[in-house]
N, C-alpha and C. Protein backbone atom coordinates (compact mmCIF):
# COMPACT_ATOMS: atom_id res chain seq x y z
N UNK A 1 277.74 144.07 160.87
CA UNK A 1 279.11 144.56 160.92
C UNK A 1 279.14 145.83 161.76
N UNK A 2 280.34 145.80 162.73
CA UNK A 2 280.29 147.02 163.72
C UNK A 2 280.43 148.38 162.47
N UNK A 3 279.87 149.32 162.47
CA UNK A 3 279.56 150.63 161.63
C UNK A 3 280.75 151.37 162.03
N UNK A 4 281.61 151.48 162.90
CA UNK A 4 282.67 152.06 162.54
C UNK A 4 284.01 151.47 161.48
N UNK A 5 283.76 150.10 161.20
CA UNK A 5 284.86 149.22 160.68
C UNK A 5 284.50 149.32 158.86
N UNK A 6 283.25 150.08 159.01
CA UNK A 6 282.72 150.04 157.26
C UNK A 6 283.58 150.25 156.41
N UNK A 7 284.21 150.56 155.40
CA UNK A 7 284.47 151.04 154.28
C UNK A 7 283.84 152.60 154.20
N UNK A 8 284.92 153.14 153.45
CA UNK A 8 284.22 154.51 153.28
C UNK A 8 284.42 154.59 151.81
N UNK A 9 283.53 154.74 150.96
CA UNK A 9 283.25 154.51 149.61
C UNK A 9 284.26 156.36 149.28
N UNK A 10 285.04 156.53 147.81
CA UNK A 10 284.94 157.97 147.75
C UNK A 10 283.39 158.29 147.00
N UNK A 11 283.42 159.73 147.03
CA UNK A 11 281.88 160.00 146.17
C UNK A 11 281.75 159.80 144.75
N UNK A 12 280.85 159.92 144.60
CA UNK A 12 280.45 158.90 143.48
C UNK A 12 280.19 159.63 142.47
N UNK A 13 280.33 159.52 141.46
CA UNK A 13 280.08 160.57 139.93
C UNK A 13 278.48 160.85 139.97
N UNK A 14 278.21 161.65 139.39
CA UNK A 14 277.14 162.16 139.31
C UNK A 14 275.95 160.82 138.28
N UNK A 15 276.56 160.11 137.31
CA UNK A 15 275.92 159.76 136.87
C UNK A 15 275.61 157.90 137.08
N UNK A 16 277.04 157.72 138.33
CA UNK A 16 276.73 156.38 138.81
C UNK A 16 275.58 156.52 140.63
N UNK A 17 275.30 157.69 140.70
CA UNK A 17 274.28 158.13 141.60
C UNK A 17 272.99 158.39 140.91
N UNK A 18 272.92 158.57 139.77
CA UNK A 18 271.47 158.33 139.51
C UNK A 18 271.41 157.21 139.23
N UNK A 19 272.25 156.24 138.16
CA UNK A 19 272.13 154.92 138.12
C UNK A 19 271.94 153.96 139.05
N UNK A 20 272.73 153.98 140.57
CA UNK A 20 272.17 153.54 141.60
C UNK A 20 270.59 153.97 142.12
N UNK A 21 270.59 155.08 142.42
CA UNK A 21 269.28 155.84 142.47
C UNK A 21 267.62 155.17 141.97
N UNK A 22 268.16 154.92 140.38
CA UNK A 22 267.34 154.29 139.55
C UNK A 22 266.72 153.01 139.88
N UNK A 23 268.46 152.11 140.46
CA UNK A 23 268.15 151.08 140.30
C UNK A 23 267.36 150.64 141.95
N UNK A 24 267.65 151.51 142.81
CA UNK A 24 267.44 150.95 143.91
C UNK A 24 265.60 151.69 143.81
N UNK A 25 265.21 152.47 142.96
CA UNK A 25 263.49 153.25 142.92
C UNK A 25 263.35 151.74 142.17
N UNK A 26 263.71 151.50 141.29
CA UNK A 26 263.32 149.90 141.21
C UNK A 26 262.54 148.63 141.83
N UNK A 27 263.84 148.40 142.36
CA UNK A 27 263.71 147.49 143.64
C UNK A 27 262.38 147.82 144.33
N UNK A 28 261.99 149.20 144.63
CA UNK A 28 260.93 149.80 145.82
C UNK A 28 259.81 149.63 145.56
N UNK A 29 259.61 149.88 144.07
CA UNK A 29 258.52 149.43 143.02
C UNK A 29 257.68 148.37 143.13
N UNK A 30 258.72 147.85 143.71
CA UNK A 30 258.12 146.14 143.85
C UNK A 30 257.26 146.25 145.39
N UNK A 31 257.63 146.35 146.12
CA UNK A 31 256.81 147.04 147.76
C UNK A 31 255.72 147.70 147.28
N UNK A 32 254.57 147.09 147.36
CA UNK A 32 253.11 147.27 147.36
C UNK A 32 253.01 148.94 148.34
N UNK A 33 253.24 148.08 149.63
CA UNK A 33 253.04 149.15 150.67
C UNK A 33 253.77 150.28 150.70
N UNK A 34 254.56 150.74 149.65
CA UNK A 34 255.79 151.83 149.97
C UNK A 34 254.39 153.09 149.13
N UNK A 35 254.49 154.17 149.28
CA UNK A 35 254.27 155.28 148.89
C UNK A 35 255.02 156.11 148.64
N UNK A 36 256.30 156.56 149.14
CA UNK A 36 257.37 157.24 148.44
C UNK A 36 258.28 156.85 149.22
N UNK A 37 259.90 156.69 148.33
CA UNK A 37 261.04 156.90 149.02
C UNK A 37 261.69 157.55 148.40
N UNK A 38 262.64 158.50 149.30
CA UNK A 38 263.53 159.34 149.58
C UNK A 38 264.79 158.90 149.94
N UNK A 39 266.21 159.38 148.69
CA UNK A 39 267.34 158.65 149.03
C UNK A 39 268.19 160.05 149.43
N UNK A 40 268.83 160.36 150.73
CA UNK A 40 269.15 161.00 151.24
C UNK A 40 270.86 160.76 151.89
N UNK A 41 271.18 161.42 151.96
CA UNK A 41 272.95 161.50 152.88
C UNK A 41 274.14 161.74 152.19
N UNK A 42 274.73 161.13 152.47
CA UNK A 42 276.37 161.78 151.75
C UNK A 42 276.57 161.23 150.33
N UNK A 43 275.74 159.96 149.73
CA UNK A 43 275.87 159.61 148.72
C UNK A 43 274.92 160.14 147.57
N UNK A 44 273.81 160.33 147.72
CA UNK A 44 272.85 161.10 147.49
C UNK A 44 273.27 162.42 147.55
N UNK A 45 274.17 163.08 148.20
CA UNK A 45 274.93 164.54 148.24
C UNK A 45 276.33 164.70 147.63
N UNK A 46 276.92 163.24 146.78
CA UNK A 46 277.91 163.47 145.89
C UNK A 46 279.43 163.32 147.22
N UNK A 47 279.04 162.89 148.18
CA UNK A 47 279.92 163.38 149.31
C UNK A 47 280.94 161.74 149.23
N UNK A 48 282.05 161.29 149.96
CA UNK A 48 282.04 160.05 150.53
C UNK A 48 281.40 159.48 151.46
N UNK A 49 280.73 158.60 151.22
CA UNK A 49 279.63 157.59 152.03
C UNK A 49 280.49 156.04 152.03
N UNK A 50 279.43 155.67 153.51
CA UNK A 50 279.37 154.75 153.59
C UNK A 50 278.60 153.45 153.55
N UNK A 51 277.49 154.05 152.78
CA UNK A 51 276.13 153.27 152.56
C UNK A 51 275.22 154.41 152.12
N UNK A 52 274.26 153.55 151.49
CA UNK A 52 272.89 154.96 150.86
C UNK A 52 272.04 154.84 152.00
N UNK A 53 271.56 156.23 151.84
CA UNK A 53 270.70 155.98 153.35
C UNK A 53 268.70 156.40 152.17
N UNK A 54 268.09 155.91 152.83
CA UNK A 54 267.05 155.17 151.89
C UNK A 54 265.62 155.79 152.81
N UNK A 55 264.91 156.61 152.39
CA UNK A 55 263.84 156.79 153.77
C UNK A 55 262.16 156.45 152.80
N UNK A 56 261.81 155.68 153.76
CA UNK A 56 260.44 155.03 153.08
C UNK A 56 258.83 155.68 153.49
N UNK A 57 258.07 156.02 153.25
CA UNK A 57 256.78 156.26 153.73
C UNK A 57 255.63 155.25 153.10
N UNK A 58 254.91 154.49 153.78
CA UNK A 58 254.05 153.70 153.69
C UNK A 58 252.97 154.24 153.09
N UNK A 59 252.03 153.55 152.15
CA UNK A 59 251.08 154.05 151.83
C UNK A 59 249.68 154.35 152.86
N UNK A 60 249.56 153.67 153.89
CA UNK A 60 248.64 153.61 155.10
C UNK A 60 249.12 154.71 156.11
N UNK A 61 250.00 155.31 155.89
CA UNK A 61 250.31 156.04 156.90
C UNK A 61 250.96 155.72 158.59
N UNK A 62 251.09 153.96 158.83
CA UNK A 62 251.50 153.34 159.49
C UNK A 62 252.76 152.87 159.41
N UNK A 63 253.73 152.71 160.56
CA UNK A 63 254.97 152.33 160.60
C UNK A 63 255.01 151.25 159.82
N UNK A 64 256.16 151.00 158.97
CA UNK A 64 256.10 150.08 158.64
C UNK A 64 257.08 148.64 159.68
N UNK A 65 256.63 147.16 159.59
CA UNK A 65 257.40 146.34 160.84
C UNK A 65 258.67 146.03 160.19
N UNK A 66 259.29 146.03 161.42
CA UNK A 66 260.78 145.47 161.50
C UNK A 66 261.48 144.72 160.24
N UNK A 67 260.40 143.28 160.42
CA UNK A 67 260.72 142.42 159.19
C UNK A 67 260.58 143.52 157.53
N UNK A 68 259.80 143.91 156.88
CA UNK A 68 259.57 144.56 155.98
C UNK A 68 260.69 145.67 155.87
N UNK A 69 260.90 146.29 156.84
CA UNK A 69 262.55 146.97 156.44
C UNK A 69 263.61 146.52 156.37
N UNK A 70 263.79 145.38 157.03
CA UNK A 70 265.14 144.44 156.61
C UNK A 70 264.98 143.85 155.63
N UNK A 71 263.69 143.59 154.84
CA UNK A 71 263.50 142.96 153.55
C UNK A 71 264.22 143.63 152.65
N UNK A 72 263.54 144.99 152.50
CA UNK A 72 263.87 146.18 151.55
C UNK A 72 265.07 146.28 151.87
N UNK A 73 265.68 146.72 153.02
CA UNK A 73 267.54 146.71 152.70
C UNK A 73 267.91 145.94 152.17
N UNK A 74 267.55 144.60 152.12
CA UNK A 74 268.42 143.40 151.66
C UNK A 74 267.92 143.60 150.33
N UNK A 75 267.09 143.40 149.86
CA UNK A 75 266.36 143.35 148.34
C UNK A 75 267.63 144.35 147.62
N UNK A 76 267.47 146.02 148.31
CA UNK A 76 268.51 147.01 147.61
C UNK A 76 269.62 146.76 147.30
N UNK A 77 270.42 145.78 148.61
CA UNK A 77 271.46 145.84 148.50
C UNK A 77 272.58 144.58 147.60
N UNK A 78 271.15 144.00 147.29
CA UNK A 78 271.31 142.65 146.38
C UNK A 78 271.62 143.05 144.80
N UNK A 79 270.56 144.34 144.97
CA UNK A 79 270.98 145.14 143.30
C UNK A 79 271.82 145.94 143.57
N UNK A 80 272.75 146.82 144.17
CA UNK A 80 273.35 147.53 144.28
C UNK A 80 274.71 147.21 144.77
N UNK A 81 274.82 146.39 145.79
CA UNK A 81 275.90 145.66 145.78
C UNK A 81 276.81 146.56 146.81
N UNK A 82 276.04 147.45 147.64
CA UNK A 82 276.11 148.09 148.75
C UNK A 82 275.21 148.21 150.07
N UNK A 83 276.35 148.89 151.18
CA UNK A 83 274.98 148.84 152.16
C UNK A 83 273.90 149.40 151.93
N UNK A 84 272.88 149.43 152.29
CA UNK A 84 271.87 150.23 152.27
C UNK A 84 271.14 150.40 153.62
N UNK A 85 270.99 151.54 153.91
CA UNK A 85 270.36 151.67 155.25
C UNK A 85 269.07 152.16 155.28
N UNK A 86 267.95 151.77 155.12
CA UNK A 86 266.47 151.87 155.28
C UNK A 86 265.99 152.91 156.46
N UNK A 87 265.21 153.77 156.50
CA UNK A 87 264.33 154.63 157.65
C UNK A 87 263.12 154.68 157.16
N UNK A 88 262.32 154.36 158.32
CA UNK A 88 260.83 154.67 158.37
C UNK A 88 260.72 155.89 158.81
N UNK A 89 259.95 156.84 157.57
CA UNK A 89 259.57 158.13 157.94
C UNK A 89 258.66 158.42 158.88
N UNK A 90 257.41 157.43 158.89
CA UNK A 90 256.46 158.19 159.81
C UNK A 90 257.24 157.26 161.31
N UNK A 91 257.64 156.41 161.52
CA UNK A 91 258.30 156.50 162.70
C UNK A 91 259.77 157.34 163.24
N UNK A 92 260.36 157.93 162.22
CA UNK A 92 261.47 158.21 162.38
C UNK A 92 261.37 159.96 163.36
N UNK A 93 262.25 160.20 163.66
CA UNK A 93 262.44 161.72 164.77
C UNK A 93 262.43 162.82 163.63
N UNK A 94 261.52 164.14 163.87
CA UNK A 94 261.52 165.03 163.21
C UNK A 94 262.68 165.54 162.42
N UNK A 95 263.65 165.37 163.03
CA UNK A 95 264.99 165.97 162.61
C UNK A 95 265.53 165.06 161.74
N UNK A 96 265.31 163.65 161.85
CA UNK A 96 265.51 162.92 160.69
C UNK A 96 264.86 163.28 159.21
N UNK A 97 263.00 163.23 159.41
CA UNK A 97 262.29 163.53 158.63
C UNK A 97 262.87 164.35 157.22
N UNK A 98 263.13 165.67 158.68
CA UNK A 98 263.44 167.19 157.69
C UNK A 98 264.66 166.57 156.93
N UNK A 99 265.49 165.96 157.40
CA UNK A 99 266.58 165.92 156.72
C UNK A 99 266.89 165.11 155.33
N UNK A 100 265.72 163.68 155.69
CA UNK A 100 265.30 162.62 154.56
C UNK A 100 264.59 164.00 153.10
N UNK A 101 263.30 164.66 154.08
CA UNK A 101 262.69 165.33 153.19
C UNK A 101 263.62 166.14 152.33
N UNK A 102 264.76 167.00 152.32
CA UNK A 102 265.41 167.56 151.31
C UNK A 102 266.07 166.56 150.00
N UNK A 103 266.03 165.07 150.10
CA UNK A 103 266.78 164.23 149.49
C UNK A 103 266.03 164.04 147.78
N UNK A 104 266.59 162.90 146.83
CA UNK A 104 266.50 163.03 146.12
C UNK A 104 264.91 161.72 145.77
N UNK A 105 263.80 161.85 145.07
CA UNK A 105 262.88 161.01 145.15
C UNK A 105 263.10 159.75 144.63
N UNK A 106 262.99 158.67 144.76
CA UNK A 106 263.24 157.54 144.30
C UNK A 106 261.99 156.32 143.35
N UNK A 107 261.25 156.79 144.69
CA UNK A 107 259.88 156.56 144.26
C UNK A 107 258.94 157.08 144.55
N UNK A 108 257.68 157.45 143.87
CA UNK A 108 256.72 158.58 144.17
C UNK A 108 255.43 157.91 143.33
N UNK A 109 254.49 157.09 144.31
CA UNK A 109 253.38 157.15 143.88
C UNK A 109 252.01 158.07 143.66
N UNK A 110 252.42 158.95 144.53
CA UNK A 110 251.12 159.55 144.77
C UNK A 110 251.76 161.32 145.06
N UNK A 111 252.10 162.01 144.17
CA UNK A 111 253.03 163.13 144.27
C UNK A 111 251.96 164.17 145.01
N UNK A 112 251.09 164.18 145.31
CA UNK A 112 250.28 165.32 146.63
C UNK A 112 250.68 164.42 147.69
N UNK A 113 250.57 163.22 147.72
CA UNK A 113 251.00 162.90 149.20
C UNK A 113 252.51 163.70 149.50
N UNK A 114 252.95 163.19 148.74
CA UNK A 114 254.82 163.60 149.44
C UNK A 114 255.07 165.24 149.35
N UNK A 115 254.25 165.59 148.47
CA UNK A 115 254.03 167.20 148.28
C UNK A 115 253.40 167.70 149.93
N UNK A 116 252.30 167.27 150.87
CA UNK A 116 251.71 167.10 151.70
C UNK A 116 252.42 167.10 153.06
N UNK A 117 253.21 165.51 152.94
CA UNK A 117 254.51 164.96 153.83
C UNK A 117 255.19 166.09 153.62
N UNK A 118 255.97 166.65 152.73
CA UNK A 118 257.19 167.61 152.99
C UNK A 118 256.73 168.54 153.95
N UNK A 119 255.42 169.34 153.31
CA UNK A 119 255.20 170.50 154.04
C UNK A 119 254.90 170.88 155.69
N UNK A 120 254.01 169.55 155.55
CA UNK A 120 253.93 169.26 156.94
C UNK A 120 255.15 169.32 157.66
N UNK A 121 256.23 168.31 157.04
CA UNK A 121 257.34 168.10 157.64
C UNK A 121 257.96 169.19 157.85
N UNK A 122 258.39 170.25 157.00
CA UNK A 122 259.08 171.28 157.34
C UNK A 122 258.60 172.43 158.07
N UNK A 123 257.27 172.36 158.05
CA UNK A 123 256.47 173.71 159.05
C UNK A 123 256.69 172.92 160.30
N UNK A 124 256.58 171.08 160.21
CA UNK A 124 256.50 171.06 162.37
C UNK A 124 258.67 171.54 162.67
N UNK A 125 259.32 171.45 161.53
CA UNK A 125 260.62 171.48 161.63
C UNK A 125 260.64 172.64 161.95
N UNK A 126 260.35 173.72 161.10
CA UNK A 126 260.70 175.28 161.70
C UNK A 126 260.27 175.40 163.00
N UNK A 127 259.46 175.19 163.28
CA UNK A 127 258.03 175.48 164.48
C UNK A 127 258.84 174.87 165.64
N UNK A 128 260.23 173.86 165.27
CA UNK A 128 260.87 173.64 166.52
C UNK A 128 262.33 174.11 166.43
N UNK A 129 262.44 174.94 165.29
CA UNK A 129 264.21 174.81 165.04
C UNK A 129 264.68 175.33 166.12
N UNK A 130 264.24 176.77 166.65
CA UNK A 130 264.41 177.56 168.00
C UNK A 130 264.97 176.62 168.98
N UNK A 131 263.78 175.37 169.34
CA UNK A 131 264.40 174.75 170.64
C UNK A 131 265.82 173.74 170.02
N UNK A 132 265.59 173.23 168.85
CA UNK A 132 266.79 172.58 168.62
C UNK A 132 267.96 173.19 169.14
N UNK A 133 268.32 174.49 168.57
CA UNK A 133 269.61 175.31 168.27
C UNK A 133 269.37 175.68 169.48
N UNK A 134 269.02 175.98 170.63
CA UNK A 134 268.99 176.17 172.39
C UNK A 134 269.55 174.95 172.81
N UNK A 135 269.04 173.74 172.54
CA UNK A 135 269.52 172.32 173.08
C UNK A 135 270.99 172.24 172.81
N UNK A 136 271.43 172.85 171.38
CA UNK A 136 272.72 172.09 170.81
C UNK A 136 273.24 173.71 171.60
N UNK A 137 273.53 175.31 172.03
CA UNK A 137 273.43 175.75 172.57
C UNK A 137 274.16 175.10 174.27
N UNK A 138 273.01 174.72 174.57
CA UNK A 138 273.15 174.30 175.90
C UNK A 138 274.27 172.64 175.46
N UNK A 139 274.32 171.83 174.89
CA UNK A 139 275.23 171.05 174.73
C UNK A 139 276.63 171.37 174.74
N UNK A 140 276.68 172.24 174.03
CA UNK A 140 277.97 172.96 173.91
C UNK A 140 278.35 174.34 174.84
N UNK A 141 278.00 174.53 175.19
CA UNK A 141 278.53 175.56 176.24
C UNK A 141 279.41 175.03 177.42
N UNK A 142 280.39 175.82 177.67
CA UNK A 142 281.02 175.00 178.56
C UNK A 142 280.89 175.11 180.06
């Protein structure tokens, strides 16, 4: 479905966001290969959304393929009964990362790993915020 034509859900009570939350760390449970996910964005932030946005890290440390993330969206969205939009962390853009990394945990096998992942994540994030805010800077200037 073209993503501008979505539905825009209003935000969601606090306690039908952990219940989704719950149900979709569920679902993830079942994925052998997942090592932690992270549910992140406007729904996860109490905001109006238009889908949960869902960020996965593999236990191997390898991207996970194409097929295997359209699995997991579909699997989620079979219990949830919404979109769900899946990201691969270790393939995804730093600025995604940082942004997945502040979200709420869903699933957490191995809590030094994601303890590990964050930090990493947010020291290579600072270590570039400078050039970000120059880029967006230079975007906007007229």
């Amino acid at each position: 479905m073209d993503e501008g034509l979505r539905r825009v859900f209003p935000a969601a009570a606090d306690s039908e966001r952990e219940a989704l939350g719950m149900a979709v760390g569920r679902v993830l449970a079942e994925w052998d290969e997942l090592d932690f996910a992270l549910g992140f964005g406007s729904f996860f932030e109490g905001l109006p959304y238009r889908d949960l946005d869902v960020a996965l890290h593999s236990r191997d440390g390898r991207p996970l393929d194409e097929a295997t993330l359209a699995a997991i969206g579909r699997a989620c969205e079979r219990v949830v009964r919404l979109p769900v939009d899946v990201v691969d962390l270790v393939a995804a853009p730093l600025p995604l990362r940082f942004w997945a990394s502040r979200g709420i945990a869903l699933l957490v096998r191995n809590p030094e790993r994601l303890a590990d992942w964050k930090e990493r994540t947010w020291l290579a994030y600072w270590d570039m915020a400078w050039m970000y805010r120059q880029q967006w800077r230079d975007l906007v200037r007229p």
